[in-house]
C-alpha atoms as a PDB file:
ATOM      1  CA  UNK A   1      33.140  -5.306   7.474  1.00  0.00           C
ATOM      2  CA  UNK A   2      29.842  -5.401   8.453  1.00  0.00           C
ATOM      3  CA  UNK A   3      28.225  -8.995   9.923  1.00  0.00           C
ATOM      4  CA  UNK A   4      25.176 -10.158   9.350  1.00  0.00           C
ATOM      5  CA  UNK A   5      22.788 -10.027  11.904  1.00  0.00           C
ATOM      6  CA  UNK A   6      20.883 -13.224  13.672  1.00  0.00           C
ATOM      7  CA  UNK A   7      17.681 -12.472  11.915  1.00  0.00           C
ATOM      8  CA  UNK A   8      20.027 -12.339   8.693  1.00  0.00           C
ATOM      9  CA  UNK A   9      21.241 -15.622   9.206  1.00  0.00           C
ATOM     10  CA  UNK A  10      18.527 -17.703  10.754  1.00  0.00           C
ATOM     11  CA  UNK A  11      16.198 -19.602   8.934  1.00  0.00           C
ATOM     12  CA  UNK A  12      11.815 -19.340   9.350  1.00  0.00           C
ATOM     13  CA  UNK A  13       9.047 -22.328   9.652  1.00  0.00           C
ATOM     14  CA  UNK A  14       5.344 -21.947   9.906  1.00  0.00           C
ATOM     15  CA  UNK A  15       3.209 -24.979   9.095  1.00  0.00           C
ATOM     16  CA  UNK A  16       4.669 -26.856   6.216  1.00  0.00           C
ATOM     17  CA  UNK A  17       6.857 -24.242   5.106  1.00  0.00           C
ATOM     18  CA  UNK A  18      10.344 -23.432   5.700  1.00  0.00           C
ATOM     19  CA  UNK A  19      12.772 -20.593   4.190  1.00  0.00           C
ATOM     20  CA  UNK A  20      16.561 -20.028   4.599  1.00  0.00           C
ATOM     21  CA  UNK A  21      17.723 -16.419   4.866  1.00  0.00           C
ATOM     22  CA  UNK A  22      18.068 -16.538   0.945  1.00  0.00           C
ATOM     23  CA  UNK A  23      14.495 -16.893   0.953  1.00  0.00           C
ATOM     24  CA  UNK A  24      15.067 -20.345  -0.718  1.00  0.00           C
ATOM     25  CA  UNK A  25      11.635 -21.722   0.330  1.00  0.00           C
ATOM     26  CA  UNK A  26       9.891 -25.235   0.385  1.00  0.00           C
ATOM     27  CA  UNK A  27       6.201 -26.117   1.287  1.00  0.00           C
ATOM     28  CA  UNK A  28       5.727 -29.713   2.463  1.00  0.00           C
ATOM     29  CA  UNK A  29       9.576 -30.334   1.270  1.00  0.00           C
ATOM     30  CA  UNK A  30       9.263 -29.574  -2.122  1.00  0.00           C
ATOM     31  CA  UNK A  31      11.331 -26.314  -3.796  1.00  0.00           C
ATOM     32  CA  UNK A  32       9.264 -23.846  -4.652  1.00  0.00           C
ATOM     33  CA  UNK A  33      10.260 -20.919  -6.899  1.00  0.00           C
ATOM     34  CA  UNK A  34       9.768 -17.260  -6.612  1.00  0.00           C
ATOM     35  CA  UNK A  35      10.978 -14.385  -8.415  1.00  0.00           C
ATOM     36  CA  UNK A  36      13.279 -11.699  -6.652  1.00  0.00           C
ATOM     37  CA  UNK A  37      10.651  -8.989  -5.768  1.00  0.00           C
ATOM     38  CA  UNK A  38       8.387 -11.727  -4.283  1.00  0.00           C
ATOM     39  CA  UNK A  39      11.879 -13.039  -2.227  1.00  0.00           C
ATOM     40  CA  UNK A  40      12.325  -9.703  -1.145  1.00  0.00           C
ATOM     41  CA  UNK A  41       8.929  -8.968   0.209  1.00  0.00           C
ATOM     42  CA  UNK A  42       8.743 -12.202   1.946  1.00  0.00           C
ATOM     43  CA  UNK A  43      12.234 -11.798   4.015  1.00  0.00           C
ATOM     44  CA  UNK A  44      11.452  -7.969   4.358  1.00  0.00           C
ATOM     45  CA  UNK A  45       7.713  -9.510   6.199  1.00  0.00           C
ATOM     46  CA  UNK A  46       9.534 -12.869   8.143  1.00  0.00           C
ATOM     47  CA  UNK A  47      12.389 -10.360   9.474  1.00  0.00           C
ATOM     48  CA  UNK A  48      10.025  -8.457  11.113  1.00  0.00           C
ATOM     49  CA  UNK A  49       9.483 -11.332  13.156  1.00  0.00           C
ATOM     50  CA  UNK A  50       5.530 -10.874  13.068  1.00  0.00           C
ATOM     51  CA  UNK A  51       5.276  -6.874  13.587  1.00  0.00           C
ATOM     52  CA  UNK A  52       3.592  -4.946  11.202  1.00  0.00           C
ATOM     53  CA  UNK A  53       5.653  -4.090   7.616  1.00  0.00           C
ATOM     54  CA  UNK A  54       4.154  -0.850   6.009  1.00  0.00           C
ATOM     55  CA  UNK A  55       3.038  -0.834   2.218  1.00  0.00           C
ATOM     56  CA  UNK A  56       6.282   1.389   1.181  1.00  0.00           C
ATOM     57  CA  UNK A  57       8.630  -0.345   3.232  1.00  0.00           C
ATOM     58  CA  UNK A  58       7.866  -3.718   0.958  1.00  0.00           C
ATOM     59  CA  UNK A  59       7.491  -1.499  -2.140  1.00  0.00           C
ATOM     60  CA  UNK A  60      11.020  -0.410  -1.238  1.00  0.00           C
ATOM     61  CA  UNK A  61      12.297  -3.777  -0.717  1.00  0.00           C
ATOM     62  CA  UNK A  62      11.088  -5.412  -3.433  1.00  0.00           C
ATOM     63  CA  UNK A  63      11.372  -3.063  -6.334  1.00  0.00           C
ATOM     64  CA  UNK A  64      14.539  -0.584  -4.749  1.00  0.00           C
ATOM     65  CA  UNK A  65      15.067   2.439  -6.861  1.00  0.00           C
ATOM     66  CA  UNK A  66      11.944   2.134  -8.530  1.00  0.00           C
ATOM     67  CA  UNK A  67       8.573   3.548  -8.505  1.00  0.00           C
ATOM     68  CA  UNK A  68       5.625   1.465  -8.527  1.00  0.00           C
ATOM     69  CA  UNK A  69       1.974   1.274  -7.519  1.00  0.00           C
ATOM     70  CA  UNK A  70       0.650  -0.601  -4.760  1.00  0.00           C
ATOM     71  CA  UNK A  71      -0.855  -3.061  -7.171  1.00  0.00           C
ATOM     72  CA  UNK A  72       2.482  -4.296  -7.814  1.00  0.00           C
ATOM     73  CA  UNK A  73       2.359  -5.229  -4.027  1.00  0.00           C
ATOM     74  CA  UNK A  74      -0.984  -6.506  -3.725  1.00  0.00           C
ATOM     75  CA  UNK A  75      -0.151  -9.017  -7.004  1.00  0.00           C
ATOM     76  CA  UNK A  76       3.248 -10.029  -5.075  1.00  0.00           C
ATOM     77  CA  UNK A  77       0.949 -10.845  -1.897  1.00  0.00           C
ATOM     78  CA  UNK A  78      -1.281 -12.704  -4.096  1.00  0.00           C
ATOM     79  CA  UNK A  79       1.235 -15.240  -5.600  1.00  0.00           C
ATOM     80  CA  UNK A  80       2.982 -15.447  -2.284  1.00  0.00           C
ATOM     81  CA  UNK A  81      -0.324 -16.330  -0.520  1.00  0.00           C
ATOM     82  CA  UNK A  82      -0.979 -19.293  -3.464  1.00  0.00           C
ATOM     83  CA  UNK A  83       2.711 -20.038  -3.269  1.00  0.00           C
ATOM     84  CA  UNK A  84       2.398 -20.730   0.504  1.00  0.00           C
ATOM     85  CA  UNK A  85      -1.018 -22.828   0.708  1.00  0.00           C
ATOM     86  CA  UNK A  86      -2.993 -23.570   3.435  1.00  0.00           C
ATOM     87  CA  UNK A  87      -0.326 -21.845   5.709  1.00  0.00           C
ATOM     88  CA  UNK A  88      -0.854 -18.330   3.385  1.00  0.00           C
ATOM     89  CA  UNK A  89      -3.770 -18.009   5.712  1.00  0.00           C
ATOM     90  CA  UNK A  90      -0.750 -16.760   8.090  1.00  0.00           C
ATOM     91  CA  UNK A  91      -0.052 -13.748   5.676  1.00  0.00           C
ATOM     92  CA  UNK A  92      -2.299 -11.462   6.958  1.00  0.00           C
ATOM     93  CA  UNK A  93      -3.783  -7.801   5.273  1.00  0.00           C
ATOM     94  CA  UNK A  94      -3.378  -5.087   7.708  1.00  0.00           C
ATOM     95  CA  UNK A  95      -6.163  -2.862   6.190  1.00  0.00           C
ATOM     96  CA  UNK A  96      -4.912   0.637   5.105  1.00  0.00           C
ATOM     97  CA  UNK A  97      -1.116  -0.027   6.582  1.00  0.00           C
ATOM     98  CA  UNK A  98       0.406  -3.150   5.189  1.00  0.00           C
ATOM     99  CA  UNK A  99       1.357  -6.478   5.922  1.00  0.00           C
ATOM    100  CA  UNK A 100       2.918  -9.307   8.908  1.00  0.00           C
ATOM    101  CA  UNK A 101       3.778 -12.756   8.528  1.00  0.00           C
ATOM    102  CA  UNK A 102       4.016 -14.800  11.640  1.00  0.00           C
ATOM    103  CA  UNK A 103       6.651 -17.314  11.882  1.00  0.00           C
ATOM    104  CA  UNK A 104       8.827 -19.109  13.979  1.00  0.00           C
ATOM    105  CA  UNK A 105      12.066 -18.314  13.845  1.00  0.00           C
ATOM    106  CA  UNK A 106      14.991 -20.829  13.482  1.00  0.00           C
ATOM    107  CA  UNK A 107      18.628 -19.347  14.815  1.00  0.00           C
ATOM    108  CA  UNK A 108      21.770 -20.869  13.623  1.00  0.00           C
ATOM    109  CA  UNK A 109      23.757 -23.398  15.874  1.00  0.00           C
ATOM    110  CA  UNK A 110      25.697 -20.217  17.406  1.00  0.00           C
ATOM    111  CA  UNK A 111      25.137 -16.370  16.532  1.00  0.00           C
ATOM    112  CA  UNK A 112      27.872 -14.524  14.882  1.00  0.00           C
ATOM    113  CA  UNK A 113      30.275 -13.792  16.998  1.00  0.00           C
ATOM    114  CA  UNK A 114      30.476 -10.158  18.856  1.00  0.00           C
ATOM    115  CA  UNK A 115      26.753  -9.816  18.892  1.00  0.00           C
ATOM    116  CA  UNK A 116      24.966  -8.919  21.885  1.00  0.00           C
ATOM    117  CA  UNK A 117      21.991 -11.031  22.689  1.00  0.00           C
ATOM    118  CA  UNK A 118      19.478  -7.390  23.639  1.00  0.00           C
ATOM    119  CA  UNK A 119      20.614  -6.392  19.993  1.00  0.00           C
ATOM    120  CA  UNK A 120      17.970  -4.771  17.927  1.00  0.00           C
ATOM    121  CA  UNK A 121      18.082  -6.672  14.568  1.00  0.00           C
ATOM    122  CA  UNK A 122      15.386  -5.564  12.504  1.00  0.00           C
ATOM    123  CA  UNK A 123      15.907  -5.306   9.005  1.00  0.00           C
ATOM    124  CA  UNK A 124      17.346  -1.551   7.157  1.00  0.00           C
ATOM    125  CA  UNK A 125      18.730  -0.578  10.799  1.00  0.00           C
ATOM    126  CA  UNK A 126      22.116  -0.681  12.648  1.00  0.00           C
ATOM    127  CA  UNK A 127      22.650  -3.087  15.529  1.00  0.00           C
ATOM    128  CA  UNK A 128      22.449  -1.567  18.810  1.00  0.00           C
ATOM    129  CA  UNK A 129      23.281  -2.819  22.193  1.00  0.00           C
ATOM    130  CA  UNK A 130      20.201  -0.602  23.615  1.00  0.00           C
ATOM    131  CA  UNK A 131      17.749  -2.191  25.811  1.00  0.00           C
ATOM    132  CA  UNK A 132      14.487  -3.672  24.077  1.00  0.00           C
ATOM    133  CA  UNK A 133      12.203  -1.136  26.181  1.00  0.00           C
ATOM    134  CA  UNK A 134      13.537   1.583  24.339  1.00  0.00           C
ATOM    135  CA  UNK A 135      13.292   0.183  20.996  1.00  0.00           C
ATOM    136  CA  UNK A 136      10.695   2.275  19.114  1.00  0.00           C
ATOM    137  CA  UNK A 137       7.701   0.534  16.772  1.00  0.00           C
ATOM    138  CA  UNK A 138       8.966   0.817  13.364  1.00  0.00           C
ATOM    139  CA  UNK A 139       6.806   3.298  11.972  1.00  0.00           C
ATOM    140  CA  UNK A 140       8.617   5.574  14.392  1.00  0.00           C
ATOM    141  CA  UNK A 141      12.456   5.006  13.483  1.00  0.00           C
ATOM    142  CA  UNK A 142      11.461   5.125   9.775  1.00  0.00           C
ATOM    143  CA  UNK A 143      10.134   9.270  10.437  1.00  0.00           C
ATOM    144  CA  UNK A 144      13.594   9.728  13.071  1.00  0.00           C
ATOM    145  CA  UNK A 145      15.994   8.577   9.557  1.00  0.00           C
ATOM    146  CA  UNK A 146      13.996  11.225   7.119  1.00  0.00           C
ATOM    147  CA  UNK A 147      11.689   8.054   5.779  1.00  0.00           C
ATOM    148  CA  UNK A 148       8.834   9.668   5.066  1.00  0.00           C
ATOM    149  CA  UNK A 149       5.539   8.094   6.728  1.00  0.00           C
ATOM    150  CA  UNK A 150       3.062   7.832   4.460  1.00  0.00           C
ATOM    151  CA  UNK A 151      -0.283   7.572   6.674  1.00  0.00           C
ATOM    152  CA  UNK A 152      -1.359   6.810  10.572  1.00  0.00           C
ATOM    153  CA  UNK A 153      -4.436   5.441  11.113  1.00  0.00           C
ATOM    154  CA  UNK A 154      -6.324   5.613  14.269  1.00  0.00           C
ATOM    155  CA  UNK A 155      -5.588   3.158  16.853  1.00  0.00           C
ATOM    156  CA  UNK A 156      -2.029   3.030  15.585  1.00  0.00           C
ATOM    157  CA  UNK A 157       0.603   2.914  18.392  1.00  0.00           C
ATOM    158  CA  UNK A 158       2.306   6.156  17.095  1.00  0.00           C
ATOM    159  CA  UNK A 159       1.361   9.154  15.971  1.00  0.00           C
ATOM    160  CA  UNK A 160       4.076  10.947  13.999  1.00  0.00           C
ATOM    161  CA  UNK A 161       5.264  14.452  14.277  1.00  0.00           C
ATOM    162  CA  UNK A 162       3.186  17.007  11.976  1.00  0.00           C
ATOM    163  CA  UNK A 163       6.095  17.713  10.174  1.00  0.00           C
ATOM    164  CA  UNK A 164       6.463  14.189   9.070  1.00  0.00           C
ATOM    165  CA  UNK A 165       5.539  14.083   5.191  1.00  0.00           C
ATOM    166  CA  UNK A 166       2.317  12.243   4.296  1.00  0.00           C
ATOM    167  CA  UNK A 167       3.554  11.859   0.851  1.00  0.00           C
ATOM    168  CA  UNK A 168       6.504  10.217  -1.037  1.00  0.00           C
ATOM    169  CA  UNK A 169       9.902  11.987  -2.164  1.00  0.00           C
ATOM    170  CA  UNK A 170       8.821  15.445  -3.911  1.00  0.00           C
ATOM    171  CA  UNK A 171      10.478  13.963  -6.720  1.00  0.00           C
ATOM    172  CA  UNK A 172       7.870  11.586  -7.856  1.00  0.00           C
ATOM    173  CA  UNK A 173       4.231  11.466  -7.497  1.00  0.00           C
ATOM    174  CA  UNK A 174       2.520  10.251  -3.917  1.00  0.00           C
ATOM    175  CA  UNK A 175       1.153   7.093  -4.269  1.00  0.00           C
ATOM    176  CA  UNK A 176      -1.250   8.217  -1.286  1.00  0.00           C
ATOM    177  CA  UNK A 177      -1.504  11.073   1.114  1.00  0.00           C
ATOM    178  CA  UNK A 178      -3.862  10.845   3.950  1.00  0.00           C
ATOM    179  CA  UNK A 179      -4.039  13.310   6.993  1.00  0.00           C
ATOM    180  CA  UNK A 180      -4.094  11.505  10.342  1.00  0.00           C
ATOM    181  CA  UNK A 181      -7.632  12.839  11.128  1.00  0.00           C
ATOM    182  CA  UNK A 182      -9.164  12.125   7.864  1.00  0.00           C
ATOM    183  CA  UNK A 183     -13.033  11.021   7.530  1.00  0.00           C
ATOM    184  CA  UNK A 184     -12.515   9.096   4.329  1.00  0.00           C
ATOM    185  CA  UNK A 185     -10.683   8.358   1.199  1.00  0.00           C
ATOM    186  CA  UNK A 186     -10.602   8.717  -2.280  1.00  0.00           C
ATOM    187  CA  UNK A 187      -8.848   6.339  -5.131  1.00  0.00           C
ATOM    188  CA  UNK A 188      -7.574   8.269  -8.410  1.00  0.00           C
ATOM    189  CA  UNK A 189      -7.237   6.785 -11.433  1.00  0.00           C
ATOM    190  CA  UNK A 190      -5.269   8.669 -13.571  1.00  0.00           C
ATOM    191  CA  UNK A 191      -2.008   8.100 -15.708  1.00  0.00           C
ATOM    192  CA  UNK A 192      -0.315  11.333 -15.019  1.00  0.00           C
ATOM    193  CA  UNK A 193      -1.251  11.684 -11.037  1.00  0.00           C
ATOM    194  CA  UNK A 194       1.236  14.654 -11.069  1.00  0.00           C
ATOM    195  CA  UNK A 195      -1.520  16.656 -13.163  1.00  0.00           C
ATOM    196  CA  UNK A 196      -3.899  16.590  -9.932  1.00  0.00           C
ATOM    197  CA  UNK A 197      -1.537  17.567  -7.223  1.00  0.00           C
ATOM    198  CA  UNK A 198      -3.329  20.651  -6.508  1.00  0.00           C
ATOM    199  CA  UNK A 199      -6.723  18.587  -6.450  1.00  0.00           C
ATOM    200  CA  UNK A 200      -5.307  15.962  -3.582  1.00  0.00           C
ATOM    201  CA  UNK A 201      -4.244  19.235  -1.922  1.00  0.00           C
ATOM    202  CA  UNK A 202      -7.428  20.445  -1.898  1.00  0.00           C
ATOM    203  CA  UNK A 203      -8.920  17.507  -0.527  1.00  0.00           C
ATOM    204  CA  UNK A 204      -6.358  17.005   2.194  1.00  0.00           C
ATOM    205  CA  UNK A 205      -7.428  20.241   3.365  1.00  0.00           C
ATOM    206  CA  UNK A 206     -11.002  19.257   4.278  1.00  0.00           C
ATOM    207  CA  UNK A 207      -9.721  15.724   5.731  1.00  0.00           C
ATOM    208  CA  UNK A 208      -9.461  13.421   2.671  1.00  0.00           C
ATOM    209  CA  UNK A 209      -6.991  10.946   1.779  1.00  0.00           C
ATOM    210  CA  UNK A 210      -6.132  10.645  -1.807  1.00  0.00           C
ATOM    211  CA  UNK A 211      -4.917   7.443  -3.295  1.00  0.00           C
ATOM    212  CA  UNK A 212      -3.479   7.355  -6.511  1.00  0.00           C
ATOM    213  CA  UNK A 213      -3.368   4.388  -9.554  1.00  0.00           C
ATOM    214  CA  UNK A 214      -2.100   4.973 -12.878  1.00  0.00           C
ATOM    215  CA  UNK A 215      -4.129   1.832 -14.736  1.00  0.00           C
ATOM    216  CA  UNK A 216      -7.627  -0.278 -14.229  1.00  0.00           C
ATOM    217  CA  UNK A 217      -6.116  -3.151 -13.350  1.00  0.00           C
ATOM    218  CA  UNK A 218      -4.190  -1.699 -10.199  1.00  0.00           C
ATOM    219  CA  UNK A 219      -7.417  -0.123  -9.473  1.00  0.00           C
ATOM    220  CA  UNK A 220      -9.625  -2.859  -9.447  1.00  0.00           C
ATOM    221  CA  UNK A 221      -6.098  -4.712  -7.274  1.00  0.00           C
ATOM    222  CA  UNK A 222      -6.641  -1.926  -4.564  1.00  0.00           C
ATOM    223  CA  UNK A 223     -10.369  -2.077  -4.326  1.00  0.00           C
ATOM    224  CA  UNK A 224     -10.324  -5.618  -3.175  1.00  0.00           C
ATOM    225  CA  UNK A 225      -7.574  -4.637  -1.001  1.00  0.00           C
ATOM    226  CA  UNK A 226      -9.307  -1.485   1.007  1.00  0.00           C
ATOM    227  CA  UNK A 227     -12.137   0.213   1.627  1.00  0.00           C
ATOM    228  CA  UNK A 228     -12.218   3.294  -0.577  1.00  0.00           C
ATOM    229  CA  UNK A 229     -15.511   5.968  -0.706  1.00  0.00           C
ATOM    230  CA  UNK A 230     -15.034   7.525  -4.091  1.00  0.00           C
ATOM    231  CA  UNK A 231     -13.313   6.510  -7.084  1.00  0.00           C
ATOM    232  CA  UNK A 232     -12.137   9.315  -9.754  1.00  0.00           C
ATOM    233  CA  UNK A 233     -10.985   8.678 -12.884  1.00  0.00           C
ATOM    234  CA  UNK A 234     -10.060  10.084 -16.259  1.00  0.00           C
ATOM    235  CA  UNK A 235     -11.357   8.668 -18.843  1.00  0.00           C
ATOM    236  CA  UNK A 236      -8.502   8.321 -21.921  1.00  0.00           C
ATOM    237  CA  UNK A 237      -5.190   7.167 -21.364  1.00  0.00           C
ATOM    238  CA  UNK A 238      -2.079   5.863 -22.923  1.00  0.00           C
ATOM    239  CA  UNK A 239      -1.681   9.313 -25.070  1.00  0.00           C
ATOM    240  CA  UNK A 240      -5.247   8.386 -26.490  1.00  0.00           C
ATOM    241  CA  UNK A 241      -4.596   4.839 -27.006  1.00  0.00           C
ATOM    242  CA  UNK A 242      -6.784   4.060 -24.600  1.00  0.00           C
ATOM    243  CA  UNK A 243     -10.038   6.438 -24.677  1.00  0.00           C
ATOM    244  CA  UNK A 244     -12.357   4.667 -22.651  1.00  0.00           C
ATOM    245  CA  UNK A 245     -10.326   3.291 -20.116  1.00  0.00           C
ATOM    246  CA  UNK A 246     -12.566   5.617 -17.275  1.00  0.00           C
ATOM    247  CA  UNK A 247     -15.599   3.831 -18.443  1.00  0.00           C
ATOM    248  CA  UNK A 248     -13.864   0.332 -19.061  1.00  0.00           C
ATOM    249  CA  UNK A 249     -12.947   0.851 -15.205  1.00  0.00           C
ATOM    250  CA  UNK A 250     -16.556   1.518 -14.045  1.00  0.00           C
ATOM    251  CA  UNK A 251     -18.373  -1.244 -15.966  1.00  0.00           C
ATOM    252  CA  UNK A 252     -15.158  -4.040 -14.125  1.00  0.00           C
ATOM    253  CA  UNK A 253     -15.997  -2.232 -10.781  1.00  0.00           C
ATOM    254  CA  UNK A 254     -19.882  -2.646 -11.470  1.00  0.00           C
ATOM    255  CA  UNK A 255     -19.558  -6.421 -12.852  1.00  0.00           C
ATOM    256  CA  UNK A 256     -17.784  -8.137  -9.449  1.00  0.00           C
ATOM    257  CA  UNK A 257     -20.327  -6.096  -7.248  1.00  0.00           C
ATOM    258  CA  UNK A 258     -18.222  -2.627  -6.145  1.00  0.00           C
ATOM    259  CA  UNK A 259     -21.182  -0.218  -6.164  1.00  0.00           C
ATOM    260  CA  UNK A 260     -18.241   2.720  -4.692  1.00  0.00           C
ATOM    261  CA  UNK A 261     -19.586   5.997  -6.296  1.00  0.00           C
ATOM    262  CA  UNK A 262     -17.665   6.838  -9.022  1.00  0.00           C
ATOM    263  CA  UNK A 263     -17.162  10.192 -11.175  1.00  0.00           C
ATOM    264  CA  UNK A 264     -15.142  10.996 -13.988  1.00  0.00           C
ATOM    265  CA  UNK A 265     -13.207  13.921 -14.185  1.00  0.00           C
ATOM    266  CA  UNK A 266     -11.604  14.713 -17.993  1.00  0.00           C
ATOM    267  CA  UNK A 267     -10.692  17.200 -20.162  1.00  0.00           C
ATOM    268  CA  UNK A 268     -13.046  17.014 -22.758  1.00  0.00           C
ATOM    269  CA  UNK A 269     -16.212  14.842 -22.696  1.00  0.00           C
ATOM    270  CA  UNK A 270     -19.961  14.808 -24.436  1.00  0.00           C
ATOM    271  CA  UNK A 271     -23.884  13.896 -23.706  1.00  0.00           C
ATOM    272  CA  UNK A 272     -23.134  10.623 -25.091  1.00  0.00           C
ATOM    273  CA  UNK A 273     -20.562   9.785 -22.838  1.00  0.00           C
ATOM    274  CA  UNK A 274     -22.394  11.407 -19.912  1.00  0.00           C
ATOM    275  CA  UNK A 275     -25.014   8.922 -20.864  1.00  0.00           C
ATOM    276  CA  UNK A 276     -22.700   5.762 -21.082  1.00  0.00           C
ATOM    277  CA  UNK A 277     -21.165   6.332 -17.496  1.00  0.00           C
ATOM    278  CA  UNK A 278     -24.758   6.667 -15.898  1.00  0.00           C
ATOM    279  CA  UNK A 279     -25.992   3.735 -17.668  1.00  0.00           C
ATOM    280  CA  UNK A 280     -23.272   1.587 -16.692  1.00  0.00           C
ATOM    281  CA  UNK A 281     -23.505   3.164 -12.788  1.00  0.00           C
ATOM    282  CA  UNK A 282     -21.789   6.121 -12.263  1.00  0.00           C
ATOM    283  CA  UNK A 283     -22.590   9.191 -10.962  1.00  0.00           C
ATOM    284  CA  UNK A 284     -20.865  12.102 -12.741  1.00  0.00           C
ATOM    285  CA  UNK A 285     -18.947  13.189 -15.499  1.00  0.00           C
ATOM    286  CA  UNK A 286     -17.404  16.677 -15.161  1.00  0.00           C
ATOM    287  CA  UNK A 287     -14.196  18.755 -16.412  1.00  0.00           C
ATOM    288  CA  UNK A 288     -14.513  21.494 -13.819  1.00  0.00           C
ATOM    289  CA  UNK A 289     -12.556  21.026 -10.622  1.00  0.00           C
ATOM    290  CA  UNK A 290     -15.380  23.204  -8.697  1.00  0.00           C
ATOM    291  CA  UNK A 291     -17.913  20.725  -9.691  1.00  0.00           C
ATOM    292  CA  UNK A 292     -15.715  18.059  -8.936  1.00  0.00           C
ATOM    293  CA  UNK A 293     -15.387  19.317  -5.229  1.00  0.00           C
ATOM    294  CA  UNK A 294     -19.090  20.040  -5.029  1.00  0.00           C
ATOM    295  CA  UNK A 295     -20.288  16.445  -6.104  1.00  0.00           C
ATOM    296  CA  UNK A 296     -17.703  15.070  -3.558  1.00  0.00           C
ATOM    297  CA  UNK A 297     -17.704  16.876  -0.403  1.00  0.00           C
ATOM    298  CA  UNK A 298     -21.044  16.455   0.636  1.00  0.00           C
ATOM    299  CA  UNK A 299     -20.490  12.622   0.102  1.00  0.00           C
ATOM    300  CA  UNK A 300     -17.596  12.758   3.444  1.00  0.00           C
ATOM    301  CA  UNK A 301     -20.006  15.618   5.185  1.00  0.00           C
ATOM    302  CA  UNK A 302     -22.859  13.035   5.391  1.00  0.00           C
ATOM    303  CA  UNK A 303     -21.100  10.066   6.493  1.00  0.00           C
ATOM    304  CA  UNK A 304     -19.401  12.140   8.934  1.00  0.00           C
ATOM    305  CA  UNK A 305     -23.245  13.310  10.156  1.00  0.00           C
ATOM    306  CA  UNK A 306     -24.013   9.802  10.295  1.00  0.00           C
ATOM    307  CA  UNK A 307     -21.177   8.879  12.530  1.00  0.00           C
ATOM    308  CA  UNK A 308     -21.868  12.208  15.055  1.00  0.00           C
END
């Protein structure tokens, strides 16, 4: 039978709140409810014991065996942050990566028997008796058990292997996919990303991540999140049921501020709608992947100037 480890059993403080390892939680002693995605994601971040917790690492904990969008995270942050207080201040955004949550640990009155006090106990991996100067950052044991990384940033304390995936299991669509030396990034708004593999492809190739949401309000959810330097939609979605969803996007982006260039890249589209989406701020409206690339690039080839 397999015991639970120390950081399995122990309980967390931090300000006025305290959680069991049920994630039972109370903020200035009273209960407080949560849901079980938002338990997850909170013991997933406290038994990390105030390292970094990568974006699909949560989305695996909180919502395991299904595929979601990083909005779903960001919302789950959102009501945990409100949940917490004053002390959600703790919960901090690390931009582009994920999450941490520091807080002091409280250990039982003894740990389970036959555990070694060196053990590594972090949370998804065996105990081991080796020493803590080998232990490896987690971003590195998740790429040694097949986990695919999803994207290193620079100034990271790893850099993966280049055979490391940047993408998700081939058997869904990548909610991102960023080389490690890329110059920028892209978000995607489209309902069917899997229709614009060869696109993201494309741009990988000439250094640009590719981001993907299927809806405007886990757009909008990422944009306050991170720093993106082009948005592409589509403009209907939902089968139809939703033809001016691209534009509806644009004009929410616009209102609050975001002035992030955005084009629209559909099927079928006319001068009218041209006209709409540059009087409401955008930049382009084109069904020819060509165009697309030639509207884009030079967008990443000038900021890269400007850095050089």
């Amino acid at each position: 039978m397999t015991r639970p480890t120390p950081a399995q059993t122990a309980g967390w403080r931090f300000g006025s709140v305290e959680v069991d390892a049920l994630a039972k939680i109370t903020v200035s002693g009273n209960p407080a409810q949560l849901d079980r995605a938002a338990s997850a994601v909170l013991l997933a971040l406290l038994r990390a014991e105030g390292r970094t917790v990568d974006k699909d690492t949560l989305l695996r904990a909180g919502w395991p065996g299904r595929i979601v969008q990083e909005g779903s995270l960001a919302k789950t942050i959102s009501r945990l942050r409100q949940l917490l207080g004053p002390d959600g201040q703790r919960l901090e955004t690390m931009h582009g990566y994920g999450y941490r949550l520091i807080a002091e640990t409280i250990q039982p009155a003894e740990a389970p028997p036959g555990f070694p006090a060196d053990a590594d106990t972090r949370p998804g991996l065996p105990v081991s008796k080796r020493p803590r100067w080998l232990a490896l950052p987690l971003a590195a044991v998740l790429g040694v058990v097949g986990i695919g990384l999803a994207v290193i940033l620079p100034g990271m304390s790893i850099v993966p292997p280049a055979s490391l995936p940047a993408t998700t299991a081939a058997s869904s669509p990548p909610r991102y996919s960023e080389p490690a030396d890329a110059i920028g990034r892209i978000l995607w708004v489209d309902d069917h990303p899997e229709n614009n593999e060869k696109h993201r492809d494309w741009f990988n190739a000439h250094r640009i991540g590719v981001y993907n949401a299927t809806n405007n309000e886990d757009a909008l959810t990422l944009l306050q999140m991170n720093r993106y330097d082009v948005v592409i939609s589509d403009m209907g979605r939902d089968k139809g049921r939703e033809p001016l969803a691209g534009l509806k996007l644009l004009q929410g982006m616009r209102d609050r501020g975001d002035s992030t260039p955005f084009y629209v890249f559909t099927l079928h589209f006319s001068d009218e709608l041209r006209r709409l989406v540059a009087d409401s701020g955008g930049q382009a409206v084109t069904d020819a992947s060509d165009e697309l690339y030639e509207l884009i690039l030079p967008l990443f080839e000038a900021a890269t100037a400007t850095v050089e």
